[in-house]
Protein backbone atom coordinates (compact mmCIF):
# COMPACT_ATOMS: atom_id res chain seq x y z
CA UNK A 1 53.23 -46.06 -38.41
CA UNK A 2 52.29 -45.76 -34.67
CA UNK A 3 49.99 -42.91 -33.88
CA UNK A 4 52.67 -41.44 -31.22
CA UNK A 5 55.50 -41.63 -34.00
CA UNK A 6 53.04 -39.93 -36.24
CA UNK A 7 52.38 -36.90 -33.54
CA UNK A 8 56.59 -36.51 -33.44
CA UNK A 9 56.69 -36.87 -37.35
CA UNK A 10 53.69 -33.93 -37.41
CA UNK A 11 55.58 -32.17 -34.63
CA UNK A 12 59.00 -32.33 -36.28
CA UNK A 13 57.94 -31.25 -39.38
CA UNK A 14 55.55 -28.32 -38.45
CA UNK A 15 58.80 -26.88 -36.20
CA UNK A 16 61.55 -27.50 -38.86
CA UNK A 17 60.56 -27.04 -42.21
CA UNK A 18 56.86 -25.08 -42.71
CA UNK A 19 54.05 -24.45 -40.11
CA UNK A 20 52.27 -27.43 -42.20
CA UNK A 21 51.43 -30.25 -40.72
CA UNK A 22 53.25 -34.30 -42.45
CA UNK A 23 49.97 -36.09 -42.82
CA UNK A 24 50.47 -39.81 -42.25
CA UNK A 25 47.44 -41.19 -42.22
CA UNK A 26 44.81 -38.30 -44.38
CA UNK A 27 44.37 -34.93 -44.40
CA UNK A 28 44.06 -33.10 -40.99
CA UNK A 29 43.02 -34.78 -37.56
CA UNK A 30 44.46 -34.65 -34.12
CA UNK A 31 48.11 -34.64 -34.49
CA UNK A 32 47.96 -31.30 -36.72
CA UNK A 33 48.50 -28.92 -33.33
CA UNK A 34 51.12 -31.08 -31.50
CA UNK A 35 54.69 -29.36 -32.38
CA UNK A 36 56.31 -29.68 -28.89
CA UNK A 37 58.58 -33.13 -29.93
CA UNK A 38 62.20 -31.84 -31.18
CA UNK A 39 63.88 -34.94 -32.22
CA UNK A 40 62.68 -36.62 -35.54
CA UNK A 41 61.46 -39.48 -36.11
CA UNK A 42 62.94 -41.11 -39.35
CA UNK A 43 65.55 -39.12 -41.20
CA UNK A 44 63.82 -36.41 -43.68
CA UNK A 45 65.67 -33.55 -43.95
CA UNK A 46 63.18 -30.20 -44.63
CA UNK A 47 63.33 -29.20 -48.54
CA UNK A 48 65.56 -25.68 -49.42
CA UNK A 49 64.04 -22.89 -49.76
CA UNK A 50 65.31 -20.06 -51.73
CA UNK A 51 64.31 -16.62 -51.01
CA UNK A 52 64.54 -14.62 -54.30
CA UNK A 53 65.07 -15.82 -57.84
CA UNK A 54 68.77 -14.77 -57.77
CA UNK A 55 69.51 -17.83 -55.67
CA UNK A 56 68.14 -19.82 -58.34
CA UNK A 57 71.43 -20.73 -60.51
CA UNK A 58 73.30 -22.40 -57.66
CA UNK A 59 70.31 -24.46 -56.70
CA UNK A 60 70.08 -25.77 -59.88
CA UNK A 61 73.73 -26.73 -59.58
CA UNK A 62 73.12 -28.61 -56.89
CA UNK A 63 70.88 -31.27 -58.45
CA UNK A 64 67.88 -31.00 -55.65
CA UNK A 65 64.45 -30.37 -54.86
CA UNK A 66 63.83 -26.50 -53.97
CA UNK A 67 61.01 -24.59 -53.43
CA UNK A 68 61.30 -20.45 -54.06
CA UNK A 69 59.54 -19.08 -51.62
CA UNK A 70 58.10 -15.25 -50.77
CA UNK A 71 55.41 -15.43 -52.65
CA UNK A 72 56.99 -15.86 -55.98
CA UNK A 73 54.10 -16.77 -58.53
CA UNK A 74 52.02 -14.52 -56.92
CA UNK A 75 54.58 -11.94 -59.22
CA UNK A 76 53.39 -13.17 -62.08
CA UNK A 77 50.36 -11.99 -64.56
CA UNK A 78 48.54 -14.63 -64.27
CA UNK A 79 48.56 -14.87 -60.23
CA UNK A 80 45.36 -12.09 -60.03
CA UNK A 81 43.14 -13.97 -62.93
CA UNK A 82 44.34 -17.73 -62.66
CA UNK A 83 41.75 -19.55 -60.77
CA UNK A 84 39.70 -22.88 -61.43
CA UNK A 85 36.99 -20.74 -62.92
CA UNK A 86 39.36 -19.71 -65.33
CA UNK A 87 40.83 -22.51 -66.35
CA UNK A 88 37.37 -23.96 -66.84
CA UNK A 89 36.40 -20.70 -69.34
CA UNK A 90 39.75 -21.59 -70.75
CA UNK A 91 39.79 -25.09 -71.26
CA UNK A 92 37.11 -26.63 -70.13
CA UNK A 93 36.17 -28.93 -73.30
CA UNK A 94 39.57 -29.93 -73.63
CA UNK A 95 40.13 -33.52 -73.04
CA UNK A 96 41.56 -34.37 -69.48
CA UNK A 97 43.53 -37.62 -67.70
CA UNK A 98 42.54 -38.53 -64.25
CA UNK A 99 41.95 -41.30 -61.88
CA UNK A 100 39.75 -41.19 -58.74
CA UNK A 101 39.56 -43.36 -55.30
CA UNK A 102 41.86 -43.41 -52.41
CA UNK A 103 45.43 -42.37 -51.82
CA UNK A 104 47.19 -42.73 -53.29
CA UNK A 105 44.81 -41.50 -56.34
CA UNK A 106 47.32 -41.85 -59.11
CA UNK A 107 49.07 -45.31 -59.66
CA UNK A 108 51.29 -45.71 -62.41
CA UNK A 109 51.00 -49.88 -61.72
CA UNK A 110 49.92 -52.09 -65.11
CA UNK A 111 45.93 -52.31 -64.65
CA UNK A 112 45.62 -48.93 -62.69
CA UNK A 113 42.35 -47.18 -63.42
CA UNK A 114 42.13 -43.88 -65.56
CA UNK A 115 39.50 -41.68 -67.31
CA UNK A 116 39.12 -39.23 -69.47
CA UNK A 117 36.74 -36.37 -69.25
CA UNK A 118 36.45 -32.98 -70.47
CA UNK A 119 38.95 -30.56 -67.96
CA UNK A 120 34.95 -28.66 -66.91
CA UNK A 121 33.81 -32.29 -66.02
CA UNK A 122 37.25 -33.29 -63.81
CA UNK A 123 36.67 -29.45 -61.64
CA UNK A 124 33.54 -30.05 -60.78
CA UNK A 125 33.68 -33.59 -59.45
CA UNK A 126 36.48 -32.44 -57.32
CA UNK A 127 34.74 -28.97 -55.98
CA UNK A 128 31.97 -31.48 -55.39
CA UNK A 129 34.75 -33.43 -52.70
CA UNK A 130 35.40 -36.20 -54.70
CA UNK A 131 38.28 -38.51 -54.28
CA UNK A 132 39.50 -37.30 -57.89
CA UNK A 133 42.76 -35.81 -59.18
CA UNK A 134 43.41 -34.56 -62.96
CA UNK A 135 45.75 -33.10 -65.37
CA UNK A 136 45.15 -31.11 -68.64
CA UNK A 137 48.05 -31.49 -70.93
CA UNK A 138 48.49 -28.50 -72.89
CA UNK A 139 49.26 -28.36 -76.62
CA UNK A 140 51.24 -25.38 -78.09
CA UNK A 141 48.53 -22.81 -78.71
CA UNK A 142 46.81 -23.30 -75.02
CA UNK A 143 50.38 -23.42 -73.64
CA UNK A 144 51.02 -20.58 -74.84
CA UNK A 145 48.03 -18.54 -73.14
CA UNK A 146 49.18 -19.73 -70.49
CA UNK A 147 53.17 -18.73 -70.78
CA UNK A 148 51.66 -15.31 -71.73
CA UNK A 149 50.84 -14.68 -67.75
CA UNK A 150 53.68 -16.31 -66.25
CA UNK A 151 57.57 -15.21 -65.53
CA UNK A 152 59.56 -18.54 -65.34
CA UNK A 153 62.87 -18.34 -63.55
CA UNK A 154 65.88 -18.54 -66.02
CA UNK A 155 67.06 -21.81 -66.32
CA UNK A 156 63.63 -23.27 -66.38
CA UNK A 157 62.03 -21.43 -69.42
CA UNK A 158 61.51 -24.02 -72.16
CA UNK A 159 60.31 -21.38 -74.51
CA UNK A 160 63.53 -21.68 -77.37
CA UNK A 161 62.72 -25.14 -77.58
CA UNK A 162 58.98 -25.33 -78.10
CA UNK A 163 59.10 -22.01 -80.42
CA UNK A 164 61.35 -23.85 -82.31
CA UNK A 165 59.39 -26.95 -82.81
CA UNK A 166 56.71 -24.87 -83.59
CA UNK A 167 58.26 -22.36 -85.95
CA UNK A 168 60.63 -25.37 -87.83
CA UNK A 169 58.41 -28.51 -87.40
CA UNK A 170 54.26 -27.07 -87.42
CA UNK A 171 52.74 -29.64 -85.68
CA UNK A 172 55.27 -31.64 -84.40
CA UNK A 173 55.30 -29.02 -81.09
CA UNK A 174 51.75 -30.54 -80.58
CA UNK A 175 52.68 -33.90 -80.38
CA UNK A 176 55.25 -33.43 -78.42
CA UNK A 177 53.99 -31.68 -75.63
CA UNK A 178 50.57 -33.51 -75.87
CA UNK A 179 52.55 -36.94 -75.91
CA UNK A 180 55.24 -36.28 -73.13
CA UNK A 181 52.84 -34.13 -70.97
CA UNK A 182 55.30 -31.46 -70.55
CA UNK A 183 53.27 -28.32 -69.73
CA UNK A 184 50.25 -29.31 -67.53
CA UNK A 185 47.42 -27.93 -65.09
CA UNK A 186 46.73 -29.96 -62.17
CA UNK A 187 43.92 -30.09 -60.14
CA UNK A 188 42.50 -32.72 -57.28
CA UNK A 189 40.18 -32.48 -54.10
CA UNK A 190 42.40 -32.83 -50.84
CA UNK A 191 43.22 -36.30 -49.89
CA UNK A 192 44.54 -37.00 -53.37
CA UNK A 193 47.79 -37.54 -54.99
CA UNK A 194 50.55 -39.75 -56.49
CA UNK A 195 52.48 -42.62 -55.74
CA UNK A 196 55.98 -42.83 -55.19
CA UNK A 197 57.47 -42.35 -58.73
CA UNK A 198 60.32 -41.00 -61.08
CA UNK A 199 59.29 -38.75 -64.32
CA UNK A 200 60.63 -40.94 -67.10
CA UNK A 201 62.14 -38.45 -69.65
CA UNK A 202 65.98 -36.91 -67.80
CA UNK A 203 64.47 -32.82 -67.65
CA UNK A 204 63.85 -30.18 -65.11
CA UNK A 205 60.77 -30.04 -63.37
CA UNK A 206 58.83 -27.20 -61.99
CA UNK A 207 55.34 -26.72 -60.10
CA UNK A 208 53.03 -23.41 -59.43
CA UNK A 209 51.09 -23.76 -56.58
CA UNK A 210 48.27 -21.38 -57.33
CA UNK A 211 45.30 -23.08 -54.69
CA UNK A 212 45.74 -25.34 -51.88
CA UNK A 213 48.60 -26.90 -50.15
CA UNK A 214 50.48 -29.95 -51.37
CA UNK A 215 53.30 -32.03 -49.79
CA UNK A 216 55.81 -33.72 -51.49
CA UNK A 217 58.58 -36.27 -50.31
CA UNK A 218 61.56 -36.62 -52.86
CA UNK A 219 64.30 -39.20 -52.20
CA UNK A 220 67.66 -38.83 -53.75
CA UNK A 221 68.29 -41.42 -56.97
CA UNK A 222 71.97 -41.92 -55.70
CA UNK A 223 70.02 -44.06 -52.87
CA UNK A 224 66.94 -45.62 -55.14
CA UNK A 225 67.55 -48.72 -53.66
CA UNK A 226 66.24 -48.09 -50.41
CA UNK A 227 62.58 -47.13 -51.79
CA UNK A 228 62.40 -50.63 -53.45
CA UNK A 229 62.17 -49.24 -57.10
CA UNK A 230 60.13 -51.70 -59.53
CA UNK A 231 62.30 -53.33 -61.40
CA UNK A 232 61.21 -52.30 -65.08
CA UNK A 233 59.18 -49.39 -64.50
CA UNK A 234 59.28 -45.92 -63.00
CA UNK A 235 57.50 -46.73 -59.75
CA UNK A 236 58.16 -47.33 -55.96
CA UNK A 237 56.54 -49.44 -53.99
CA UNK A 238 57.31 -47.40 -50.36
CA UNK A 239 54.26 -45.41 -49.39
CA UNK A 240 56.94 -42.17 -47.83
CA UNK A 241 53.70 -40.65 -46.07
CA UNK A 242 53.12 -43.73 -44.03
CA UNK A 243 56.09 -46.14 -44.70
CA UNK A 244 55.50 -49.47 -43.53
CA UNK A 245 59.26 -50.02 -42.11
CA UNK A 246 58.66 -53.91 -41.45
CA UNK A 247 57.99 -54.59 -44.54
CA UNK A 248 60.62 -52.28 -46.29
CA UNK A 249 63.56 -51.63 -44.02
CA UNK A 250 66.19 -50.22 -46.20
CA UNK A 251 63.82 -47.02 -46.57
CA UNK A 252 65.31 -45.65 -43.72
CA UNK A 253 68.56 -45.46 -45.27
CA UNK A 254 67.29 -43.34 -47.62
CA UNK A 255 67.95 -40.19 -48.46
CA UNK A 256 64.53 -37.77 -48.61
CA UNK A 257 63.43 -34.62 -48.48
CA UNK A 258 59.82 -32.88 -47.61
CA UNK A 259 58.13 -29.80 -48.14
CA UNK A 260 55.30 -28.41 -48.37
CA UNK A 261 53.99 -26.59 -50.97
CA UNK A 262 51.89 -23.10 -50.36
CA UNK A 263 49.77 -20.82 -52.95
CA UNK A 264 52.22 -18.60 -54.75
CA UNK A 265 55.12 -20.90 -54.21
CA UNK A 266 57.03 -22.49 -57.03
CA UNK A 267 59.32 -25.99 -56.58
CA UNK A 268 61.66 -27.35 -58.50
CA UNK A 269 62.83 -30.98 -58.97
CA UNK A 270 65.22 -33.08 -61.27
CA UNK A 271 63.23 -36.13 -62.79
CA UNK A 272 65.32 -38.44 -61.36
CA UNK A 273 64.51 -37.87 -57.98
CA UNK A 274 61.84 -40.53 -57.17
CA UNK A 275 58.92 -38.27 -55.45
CA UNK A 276 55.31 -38.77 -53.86
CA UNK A 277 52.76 -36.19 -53.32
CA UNK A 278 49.15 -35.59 -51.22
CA UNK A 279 47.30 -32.47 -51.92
CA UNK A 280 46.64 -31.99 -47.86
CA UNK A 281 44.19 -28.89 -47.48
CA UNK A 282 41.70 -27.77 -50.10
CA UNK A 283 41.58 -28.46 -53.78
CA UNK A 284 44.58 -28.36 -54.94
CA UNK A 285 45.80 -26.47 -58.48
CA UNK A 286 49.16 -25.70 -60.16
CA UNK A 287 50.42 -25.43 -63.44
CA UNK A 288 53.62 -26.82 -64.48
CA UNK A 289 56.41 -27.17 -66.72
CA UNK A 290 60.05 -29.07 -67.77
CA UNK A 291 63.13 -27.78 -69.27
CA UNK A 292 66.01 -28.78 -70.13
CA UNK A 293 69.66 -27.87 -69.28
CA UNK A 294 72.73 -28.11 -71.25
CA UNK A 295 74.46 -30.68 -68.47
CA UNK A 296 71.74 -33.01 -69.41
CA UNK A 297 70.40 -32.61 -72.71
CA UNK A 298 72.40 -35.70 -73.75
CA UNK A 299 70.84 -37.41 -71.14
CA UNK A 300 67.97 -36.33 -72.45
CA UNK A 301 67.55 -37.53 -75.85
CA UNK A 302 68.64 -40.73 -74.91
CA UNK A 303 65.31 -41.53 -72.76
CA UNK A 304 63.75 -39.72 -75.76
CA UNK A 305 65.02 -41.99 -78.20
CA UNK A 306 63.60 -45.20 -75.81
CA UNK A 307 60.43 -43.37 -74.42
CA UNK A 308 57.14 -45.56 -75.81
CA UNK A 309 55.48 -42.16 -76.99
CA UNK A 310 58.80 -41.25 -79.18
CA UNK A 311 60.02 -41.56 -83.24
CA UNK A 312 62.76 -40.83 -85.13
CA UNK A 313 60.66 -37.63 -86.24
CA UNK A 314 60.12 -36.08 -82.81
CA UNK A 315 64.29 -36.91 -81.97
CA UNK A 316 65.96 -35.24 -84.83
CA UNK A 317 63.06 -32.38 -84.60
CA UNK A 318 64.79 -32.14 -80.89
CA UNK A 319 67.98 -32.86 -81.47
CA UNK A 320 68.10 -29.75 -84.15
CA UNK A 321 65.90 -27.27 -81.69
CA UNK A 322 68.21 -28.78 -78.58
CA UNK A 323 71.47 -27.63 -80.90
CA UNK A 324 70.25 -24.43 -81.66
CA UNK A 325 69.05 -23.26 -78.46
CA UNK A 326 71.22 -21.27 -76.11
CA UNK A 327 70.42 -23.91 -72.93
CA UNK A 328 71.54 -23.03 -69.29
CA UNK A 329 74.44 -24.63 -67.95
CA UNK A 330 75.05 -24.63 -64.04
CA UNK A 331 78.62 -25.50 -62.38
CA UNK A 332 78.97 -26.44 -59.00
């Protein structure tokens, strides 16, 4: 990307969708103050915001990204006492997964580098500036401390499910959630974050932004083509914050959307969007969660059922909690 395309991406994007600046090349530098260009470059459309959690139900319907605006975590419990000191008192000798170096930080390519550290270890290498991004997976007692402070929107509360596991199975709920990372806290320095990716179990997705700012650039799966998917795997191999159009023309033919995520902000996204995120300005920490609806809880157990961390103990364990549980259904 040209540096004057990159000042009319910044500029497009700080006019039409936040006051947040698209960072091409890093966090910050000069093009953050130039929003006088009004035509876009490429074709991103800004992410939909909802306003109140009413809206919430229809969104869902629609079967895209969303953030929920207004402050919205900073509602919940846990908004006046969640902080990274906190989490450290929490869980700070609980084992963490994380990768440092440049963006993006996290590949999901055969050979990329990970480590494991205590979650205490991972926060202070990034309040120290490293390049590093982590993520505590929670098990069932830890996650639910940490449901104890939060309100999660209906249609997104996964609570039935893992009570169930819990309550029917003992310590099945553990290996679930520890093996399919399904409730986690993140937290990475700014400059960090993820490739271009799809989540590879068919659920709900939602993120709490509780420090920092972090941008994310989901492109529709009706179009996953045109970000030059691997071929087995749940990768991309377009880099959406600088795309390299030469070298992967189709991408602009796709069909993405950005936004940029605030403290007290929550977004939503179905796992089969393919996605790519950059925590942009200061270290960056959210908890989040999956859930899963009645539309696609078929869908579902089928990636279950051929998901490397699964057994037939863990799928009829879900399959019974799944049938049991009153799950949300949304009609468009």
């Amino acid at each position: 990307m040209t540096r004057a395309l990159a000042i009319a991406f910044a500029a497009c994007v700080a006019s039409t969708c936040s006051e947040s600046t698209f960072f091409a090349n890093g966090a910050g530098g000069a093009d953050q103050d130039v929003k006088d260009v009004q035509q876009c470059p490429y074709h991103y459309r800004p992410i939909r915001r909802l306003s109140a959690a009413s809206e919430i139900p229809a969104a869902l319907a629609e079967e895209e990204p969303f953030i929920l605006g207004g402050d919205f975590v900073a509602s919940w419990p846990g908004w006046k006492k969640w902080s990274l000191d906190y989490f450290v008192k929490e869980y700070g000798e609980s084992e963490s997964a994380a990768a440092d170096g440049e963006y993006p930080t996290i590949e999901l390519k055969m050979g990329a580098s990970y480590f494991k550290a205590p979650f205490s270890e991972i926060a202070s290498r990034v309040r120290k500036g490293e390049l590093v991004y982590g993520a505590l997976s929670l098990d069932y007692a830890e996650r639910s401390r940490l449901m104890e402070d939060a309100i999660v929107p209906p249609g997104m509360d996964d609570a039935p499910i893992m009570d169930c596991l819990k309550t029917k199975h003992g310590t099945m709920a553990d290996e679930f959630l520890k093996s399919f990372f399904w409730s986690q806290i993140f937290v990475g320095a700014e400059g960090t974050g993820m490739e271009m990716h799809k989540d590879n179990l068919r659920t709900e997705i939602w993120s709490a932004q509780l420090t920092g700012e972090k941008q994310l650039v989901a492109c529709n799966p009706r179009k996953s083509g045109t970000v030059y998917p691997e071929e087995y795997g749940d990768r991309a191999y377009v880099n959406a914050f600088d795309p390299d159009m030469k070298e992967f023309p189709n991408f602009a033919q796709s069909d993405c959307v950005w936004g940029a995520l605030q403290p007290g902000e929550l977004i939503h996204w179905p796992s089969t969007w393919y996605h790519q995120t950059k925590n942009t300005r200061g270290i960056s920490l959210a908890v989040s969660g999956m859930s899963i609806g009645r539309s696609i809880a078929s869908k579902f157990l089928v990636t279950l059922d051929n998901h490397i961390h699964s057994n037939d103990n863990i799928g009829a364990a879900l399959r019974e909690c799944i049938a049991s549980s009153d799950l949300p259904a949304y009609e468009k």
